[in-house]
C-alpha atoms as a PDB file:
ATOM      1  CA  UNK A   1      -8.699  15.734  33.913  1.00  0.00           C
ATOM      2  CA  UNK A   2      -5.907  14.148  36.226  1.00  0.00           C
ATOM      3  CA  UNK A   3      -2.346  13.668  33.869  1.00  0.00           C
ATOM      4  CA  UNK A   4      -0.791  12.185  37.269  1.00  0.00           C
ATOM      5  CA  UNK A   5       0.642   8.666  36.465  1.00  0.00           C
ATOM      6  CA  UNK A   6      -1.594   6.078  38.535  1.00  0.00           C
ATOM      7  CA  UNK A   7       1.128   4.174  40.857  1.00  0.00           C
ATOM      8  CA  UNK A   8      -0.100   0.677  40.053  1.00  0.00           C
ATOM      9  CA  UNK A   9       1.499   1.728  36.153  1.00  0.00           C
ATOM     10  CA  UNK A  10       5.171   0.906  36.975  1.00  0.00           C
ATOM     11  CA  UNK A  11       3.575  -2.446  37.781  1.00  0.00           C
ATOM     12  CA  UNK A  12       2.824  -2.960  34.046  1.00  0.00           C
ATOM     13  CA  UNK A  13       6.972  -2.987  33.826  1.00  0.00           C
ATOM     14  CA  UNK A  14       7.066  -5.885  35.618  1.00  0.00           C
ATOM     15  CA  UNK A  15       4.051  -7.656  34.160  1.00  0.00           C
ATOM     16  CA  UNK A  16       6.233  -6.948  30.876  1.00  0.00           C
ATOM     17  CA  UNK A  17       9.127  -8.792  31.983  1.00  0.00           C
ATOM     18  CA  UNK A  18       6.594 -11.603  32.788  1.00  0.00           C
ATOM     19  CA  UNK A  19       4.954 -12.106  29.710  1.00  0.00           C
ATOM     20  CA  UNK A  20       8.849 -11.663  27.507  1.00  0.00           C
ATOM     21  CA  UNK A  21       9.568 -14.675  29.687  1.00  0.00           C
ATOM     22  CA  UNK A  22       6.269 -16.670  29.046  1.00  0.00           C
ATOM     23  CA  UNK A  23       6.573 -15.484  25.380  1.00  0.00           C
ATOM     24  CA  UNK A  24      10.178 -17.390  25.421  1.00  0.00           C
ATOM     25  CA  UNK A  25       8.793 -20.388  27.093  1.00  0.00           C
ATOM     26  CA  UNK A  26       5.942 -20.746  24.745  1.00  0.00           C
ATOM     27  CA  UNK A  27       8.990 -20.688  21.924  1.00  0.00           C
ATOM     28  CA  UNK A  28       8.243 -17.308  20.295  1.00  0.00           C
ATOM     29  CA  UNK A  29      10.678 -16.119  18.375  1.00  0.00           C
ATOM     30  CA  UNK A  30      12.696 -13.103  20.026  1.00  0.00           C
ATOM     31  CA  UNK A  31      12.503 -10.895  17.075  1.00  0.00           C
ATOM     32  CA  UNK A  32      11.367  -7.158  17.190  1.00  0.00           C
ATOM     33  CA  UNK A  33       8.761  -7.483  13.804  1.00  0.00           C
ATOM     34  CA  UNK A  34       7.324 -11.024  15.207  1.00  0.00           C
ATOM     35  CA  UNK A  35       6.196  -9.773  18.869  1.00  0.00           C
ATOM     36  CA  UNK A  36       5.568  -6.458  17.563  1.00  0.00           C
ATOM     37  CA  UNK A  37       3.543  -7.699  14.843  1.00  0.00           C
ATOM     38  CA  UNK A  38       1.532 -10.101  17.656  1.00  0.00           C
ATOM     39  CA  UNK A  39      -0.239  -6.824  18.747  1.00  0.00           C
ATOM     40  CA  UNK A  40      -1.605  -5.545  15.138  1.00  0.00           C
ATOM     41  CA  UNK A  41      -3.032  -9.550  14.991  1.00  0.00           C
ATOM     42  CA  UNK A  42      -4.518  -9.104  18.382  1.00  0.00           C
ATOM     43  CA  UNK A  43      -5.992  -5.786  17.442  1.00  0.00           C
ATOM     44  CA  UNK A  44      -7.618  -7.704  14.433  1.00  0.00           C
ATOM     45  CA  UNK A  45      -9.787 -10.228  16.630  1.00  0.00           C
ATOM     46  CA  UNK A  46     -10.659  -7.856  18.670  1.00  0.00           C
ATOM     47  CA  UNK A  47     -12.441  -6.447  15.592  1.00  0.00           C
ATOM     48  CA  UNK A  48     -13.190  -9.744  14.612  1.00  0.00           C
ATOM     49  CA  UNK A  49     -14.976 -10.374  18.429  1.00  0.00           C
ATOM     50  CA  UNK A  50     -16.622  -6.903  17.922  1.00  0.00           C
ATOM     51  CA  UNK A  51     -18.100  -8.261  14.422  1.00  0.00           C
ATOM     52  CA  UNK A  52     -19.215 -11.011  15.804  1.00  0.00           C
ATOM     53  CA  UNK A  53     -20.939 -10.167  18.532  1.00  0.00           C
ATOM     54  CA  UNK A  54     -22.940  -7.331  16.502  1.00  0.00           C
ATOM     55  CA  UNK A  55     -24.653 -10.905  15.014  1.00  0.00           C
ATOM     56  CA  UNK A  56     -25.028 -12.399  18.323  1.00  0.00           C
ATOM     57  CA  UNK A  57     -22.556 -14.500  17.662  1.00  0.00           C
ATOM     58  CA  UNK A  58     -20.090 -13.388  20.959  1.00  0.00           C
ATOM     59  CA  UNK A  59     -20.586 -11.862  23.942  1.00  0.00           C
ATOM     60  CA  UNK A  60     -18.741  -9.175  25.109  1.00  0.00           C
ATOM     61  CA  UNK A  61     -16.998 -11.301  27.294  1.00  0.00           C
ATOM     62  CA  UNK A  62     -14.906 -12.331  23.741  1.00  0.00           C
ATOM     63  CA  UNK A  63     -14.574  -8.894  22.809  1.00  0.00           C
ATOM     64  CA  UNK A  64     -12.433  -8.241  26.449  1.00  0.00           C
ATOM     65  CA  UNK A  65     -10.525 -11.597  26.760  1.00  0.00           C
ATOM     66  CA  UNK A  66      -9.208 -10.439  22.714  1.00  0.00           C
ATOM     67  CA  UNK A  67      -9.142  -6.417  24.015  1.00  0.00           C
ATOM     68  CA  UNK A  68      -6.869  -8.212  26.508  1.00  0.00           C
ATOM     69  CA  UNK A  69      -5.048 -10.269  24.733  1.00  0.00           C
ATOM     70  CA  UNK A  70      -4.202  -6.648  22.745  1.00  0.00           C
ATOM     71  CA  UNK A  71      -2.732  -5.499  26.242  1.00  0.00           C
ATOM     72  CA  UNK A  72      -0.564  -8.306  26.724  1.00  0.00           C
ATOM     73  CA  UNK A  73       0.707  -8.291  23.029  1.00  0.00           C
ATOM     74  CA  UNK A  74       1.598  -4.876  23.467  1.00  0.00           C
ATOM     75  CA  UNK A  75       3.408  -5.760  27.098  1.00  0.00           C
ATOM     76  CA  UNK A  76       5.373  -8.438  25.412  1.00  0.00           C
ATOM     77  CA  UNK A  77       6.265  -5.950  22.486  1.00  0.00           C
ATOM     78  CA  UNK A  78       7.766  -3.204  25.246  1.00  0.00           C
ATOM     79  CA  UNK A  79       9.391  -6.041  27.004  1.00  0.00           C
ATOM     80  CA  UNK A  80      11.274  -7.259  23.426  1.00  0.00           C
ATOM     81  CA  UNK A  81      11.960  -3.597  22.405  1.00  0.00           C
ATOM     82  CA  UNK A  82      13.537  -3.212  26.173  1.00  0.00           C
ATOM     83  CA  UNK A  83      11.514  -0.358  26.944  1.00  0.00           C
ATOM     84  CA  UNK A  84       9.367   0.841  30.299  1.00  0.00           C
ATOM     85  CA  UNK A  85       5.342   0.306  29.251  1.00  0.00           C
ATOM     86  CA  UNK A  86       4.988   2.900  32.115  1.00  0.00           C
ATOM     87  CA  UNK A  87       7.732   5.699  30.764  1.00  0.00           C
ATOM     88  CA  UNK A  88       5.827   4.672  27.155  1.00  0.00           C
ATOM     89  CA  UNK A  89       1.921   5.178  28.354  1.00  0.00           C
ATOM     90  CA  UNK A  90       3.182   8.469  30.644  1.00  0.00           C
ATOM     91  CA  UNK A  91       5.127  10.172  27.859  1.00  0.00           C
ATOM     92  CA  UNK A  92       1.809   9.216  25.288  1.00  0.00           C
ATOM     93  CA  UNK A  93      -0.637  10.090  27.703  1.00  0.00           C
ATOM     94  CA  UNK A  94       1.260  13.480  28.418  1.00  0.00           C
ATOM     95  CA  UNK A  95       0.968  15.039  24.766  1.00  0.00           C
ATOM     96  CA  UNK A  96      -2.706  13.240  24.356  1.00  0.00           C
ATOM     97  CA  UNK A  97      -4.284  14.704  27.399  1.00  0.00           C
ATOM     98  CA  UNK A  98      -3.619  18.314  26.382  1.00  0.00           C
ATOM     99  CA  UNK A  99      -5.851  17.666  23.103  1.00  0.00           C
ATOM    100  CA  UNK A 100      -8.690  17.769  24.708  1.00  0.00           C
ATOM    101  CA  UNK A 101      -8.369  20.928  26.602  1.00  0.00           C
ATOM    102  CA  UNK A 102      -9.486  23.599  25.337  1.00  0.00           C
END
């Protein structure tokens, strides 16, 4: 298992930046709880998408554009807290990855 950061990550700073800005010009609030809480919403239509489609009632095509929707939530979150997603995922990923070795 590779813990070396991928290079394209520091692009997710930038991508950050990008979605604060289209966050402000959408008129979201700039408030820590409101674009932090965006992501646990997100998170629940992915379940809802996941529900669905167990019924045949989505595709899995829904289930990604709301997993993705998660991603950009959580981008916009980083970009309101004024952190690095990159320094974030490489600091989680490098006291995750040990877990499973054994």
């Amino acid at each position: 298992m590779s813990t070396t950061r991928p290079r394209t990550l520091t692009d997710l700073d930038a991508l950050a930046k990008d979605v604060g800005e289209h966050l402000d010009r959408l008129g979201v609030q700039r408030c820590d709880w409101v674009r932090v809480a965006k992501v646990g919403e997100e998170g629940g239509e992915v379940v809802g998408a996941l529900i669905k489609r167990s019924y045949g009632r989505a595709e899995t095509a829904d289930v990604l554009a709301e997993l993705g929707d998660v991603f950009l939530a959580a981008l916009g979150a980083a970009d309101q807290l004024g952190i690095a997603p990159s320094s974030v995922i490489a600091a989680r990923w490098a006291d995750v990855a040990p877990r499973s070795s054994a």
